[in-house]
N, C-alpha and C. Protein backbone atom coordinates (compact mmCIF):
# COMPACT_ATOMS: atom_id res chain seq x y z
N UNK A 1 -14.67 33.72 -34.61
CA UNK A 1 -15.23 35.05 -34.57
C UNK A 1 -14.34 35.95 -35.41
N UNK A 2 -15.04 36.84 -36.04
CA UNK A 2 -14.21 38.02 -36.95
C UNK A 2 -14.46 39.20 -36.02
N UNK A 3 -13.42 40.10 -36.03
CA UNK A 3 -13.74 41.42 -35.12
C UNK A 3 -13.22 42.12 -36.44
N UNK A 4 -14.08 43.53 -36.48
CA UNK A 4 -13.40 44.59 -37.71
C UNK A 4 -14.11 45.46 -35.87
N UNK A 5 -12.93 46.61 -35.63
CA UNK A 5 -12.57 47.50 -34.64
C UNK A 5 -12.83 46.79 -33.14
N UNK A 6 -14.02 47.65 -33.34
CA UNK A 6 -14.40 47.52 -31.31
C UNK A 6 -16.04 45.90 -31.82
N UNK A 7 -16.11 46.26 -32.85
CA UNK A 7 -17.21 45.02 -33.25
C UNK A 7 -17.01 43.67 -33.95
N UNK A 8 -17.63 42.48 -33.24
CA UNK A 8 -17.54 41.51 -34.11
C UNK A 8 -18.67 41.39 -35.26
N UNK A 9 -18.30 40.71 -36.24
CA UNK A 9 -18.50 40.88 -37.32
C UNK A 9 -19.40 39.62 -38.16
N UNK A 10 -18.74 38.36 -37.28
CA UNK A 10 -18.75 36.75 -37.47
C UNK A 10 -18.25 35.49 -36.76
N UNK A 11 -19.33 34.55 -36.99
CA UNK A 11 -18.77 33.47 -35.67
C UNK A 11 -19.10 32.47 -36.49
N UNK A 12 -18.74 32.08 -35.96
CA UNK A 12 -18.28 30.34 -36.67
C UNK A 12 -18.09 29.40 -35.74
N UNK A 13 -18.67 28.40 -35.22
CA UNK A 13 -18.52 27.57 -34.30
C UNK A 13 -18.99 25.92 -34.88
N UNK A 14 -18.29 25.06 -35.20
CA UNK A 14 -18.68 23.69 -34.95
C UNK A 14 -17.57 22.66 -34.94
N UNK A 15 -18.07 22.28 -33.72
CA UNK A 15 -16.42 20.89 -33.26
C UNK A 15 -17.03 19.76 -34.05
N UNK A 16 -18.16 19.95 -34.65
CA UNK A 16 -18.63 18.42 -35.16
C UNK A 16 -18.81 18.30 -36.30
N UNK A 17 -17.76 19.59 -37.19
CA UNK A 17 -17.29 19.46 -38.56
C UNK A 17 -16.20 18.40 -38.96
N UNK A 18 -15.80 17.92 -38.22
CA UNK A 18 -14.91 17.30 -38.27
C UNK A 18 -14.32 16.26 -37.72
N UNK A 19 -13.88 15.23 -38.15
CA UNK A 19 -13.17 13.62 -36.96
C UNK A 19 -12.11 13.74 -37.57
N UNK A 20 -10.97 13.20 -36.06
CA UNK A 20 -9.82 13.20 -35.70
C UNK A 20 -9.16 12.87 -36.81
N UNK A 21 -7.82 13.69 -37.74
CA UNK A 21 -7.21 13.46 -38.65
C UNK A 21 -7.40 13.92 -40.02
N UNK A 22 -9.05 14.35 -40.33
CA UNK A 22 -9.83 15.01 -41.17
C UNK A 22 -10.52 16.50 -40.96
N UNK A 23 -9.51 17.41 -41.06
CA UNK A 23 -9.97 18.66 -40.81
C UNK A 23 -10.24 19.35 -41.94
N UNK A 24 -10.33 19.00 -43.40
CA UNK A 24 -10.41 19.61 -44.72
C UNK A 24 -12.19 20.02 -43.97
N UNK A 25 -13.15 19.54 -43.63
CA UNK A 25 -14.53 20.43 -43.54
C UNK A 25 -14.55 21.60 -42.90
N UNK A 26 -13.87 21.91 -41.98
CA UNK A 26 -12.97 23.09 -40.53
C UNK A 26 -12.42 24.20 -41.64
N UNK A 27 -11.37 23.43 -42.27
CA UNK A 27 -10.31 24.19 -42.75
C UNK A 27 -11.21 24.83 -43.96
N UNK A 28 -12.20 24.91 -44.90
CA UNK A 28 -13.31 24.87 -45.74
C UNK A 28 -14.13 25.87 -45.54
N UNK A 29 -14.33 26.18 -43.97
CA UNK A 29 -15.45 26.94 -43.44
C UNK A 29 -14.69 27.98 -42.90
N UNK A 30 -13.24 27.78 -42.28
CA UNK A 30 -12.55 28.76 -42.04
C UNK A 30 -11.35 30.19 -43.06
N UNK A 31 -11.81 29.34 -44.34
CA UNK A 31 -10.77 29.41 -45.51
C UNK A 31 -11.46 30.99 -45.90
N UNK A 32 -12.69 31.08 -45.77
CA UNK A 32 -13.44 32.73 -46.46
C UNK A 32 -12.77 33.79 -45.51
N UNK A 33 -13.26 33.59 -43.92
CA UNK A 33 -12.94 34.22 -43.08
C UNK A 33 -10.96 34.58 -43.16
N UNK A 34 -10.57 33.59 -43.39
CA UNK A 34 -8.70 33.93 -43.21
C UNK A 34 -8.58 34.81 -44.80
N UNK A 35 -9.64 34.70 -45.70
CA UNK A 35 -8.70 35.00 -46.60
C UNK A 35 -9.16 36.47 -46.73
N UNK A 36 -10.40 36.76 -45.78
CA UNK A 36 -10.18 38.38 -45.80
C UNK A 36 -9.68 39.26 -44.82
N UNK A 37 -8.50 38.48 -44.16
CA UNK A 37 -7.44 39.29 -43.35
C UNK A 37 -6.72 39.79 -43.88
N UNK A 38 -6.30 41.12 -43.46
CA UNK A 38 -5.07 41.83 -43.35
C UNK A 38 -3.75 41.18 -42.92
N UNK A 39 -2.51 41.95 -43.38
CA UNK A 39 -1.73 41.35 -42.81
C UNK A 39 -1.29 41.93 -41.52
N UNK A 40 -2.09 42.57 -40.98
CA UNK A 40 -1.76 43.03 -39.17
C UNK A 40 -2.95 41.98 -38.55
N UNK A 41 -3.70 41.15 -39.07
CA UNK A 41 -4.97 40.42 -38.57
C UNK A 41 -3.83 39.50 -37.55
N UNK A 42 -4.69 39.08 -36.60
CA UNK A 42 -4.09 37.84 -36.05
C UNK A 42 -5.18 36.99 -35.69
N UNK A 43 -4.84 35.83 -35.66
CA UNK A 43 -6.24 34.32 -35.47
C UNK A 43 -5.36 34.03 -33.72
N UNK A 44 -6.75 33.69 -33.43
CA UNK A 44 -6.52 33.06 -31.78
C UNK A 44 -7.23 32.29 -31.82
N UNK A 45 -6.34 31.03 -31.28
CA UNK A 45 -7.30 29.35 -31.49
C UNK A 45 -7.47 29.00 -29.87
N UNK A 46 -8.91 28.18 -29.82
CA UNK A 46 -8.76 27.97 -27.98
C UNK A 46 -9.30 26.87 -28.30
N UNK A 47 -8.71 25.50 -27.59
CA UNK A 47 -9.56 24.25 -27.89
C UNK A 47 -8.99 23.77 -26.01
N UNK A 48 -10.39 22.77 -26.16
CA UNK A 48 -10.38 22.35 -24.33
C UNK A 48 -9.14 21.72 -24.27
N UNK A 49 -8.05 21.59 -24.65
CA UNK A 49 -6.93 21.00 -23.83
C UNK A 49 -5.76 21.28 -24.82
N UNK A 50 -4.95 21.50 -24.25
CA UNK A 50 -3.78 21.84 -25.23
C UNK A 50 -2.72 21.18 -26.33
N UNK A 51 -2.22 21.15 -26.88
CA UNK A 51 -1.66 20.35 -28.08
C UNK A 51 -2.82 19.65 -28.93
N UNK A 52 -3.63 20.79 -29.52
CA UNK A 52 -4.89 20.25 -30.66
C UNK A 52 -4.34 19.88 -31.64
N UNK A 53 -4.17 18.84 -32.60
CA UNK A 53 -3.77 18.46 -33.99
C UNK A 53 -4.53 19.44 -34.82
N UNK A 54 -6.12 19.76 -34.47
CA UNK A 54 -6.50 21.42 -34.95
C UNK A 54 -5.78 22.51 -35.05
N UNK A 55 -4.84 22.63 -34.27
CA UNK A 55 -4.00 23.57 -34.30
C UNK A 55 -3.02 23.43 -35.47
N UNK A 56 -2.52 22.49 -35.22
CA UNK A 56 -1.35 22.19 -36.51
C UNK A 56 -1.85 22.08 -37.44
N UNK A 57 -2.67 21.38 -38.27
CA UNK A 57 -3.77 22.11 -39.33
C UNK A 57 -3.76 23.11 -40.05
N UNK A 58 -4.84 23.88 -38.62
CA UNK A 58 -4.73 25.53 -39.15
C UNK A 58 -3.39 25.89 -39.89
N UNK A 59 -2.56 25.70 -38.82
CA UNK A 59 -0.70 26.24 -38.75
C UNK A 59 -0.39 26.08 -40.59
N UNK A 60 -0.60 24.72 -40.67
CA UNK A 60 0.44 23.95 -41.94
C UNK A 60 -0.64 24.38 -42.86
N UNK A 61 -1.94 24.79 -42.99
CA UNK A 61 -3.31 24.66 -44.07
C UNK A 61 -2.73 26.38 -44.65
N UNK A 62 -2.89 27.37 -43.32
CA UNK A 62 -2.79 28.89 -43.25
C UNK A 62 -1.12 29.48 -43.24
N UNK A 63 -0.27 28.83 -43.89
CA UNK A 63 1.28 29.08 -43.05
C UNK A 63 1.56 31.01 -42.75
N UNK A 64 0.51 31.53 -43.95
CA UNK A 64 0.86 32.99 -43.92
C UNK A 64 0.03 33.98 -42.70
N UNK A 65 -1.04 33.13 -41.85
CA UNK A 65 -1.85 33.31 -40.92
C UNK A 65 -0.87 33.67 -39.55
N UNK A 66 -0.92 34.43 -38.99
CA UNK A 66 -0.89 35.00 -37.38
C UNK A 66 -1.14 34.11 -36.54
N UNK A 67 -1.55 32.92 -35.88
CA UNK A 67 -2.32 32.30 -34.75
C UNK A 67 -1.31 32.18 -33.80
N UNK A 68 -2.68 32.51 -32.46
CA UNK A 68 -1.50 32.34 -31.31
C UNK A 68 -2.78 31.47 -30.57
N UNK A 69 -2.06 30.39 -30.04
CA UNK A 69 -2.96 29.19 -29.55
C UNK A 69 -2.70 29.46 -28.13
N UNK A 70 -4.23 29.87 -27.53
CA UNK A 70 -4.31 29.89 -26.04
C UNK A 70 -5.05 29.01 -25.20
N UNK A 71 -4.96 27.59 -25.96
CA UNK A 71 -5.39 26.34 -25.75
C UNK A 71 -4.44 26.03 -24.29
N UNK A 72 -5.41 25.90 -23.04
CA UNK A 72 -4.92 24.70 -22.01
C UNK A 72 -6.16 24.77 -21.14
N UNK A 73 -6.20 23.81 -20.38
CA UNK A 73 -7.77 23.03 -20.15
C UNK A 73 -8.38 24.39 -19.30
N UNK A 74 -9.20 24.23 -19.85
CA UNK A 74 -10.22 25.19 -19.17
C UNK A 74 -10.04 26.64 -19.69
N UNK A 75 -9.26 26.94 -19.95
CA UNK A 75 -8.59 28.55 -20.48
C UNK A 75 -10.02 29.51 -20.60
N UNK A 76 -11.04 28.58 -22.02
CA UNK A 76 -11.76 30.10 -22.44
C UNK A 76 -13.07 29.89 -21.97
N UNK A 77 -13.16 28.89 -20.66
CA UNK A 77 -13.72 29.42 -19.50
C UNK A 77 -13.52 30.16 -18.21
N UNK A 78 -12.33 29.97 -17.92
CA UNK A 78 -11.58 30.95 -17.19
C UNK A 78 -11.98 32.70 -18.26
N UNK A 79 -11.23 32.93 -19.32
CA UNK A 79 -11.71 33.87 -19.74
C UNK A 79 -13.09 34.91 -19.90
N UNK A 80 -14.03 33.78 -19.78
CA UNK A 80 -15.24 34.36 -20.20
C UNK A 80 -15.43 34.56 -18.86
N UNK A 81 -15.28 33.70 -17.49
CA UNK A 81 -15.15 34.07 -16.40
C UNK A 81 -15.12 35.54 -15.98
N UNK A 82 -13.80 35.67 -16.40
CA UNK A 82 -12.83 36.96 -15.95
C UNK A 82 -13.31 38.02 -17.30
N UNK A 83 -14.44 38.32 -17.65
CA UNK A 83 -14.87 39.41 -18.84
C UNK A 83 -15.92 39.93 -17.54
């Protein structure tokens, strides 16, 4: 998702861009969206269980990117929960 203020802007969702070890299709689709951040932007990654190799990816693909990974099981159902 892209947020510009109080609105989002863009979403992007598919886990089935990609198999384990091959994230260049992810990293491809996410590459437009990162590259029209600011440098106060920050990325928040949530995947169902924690320590995603997605994550490290992003990390090593984006090194100049913000992400703060709030990946652990269940998390951004708990969240959407608690909205």
């Amino acid at each position: 998702m892209l947020e510009s203020g109080d609105s989002w802007t863009e979403l992007r969702s598919r886990s089935d861009l990609y198999k384990d070890g091959d994230y260049q299709p992810a990293l491809d689709v996410l590459s437009p969206l990162i590259a029209r951040l600011d440098e106060e932007s920050q990325m928040r990654f949530v995947a169902d269980n924690d320590s995603s190799p997605v994550f490290d990816a992003l990390r090593s693909h984006f090194p100049q990117a913000d992400i703060t990974d709030y990946s652990q099981p269940d998390h951004l159902w708990k969240v959407l929960m608690d909205s």
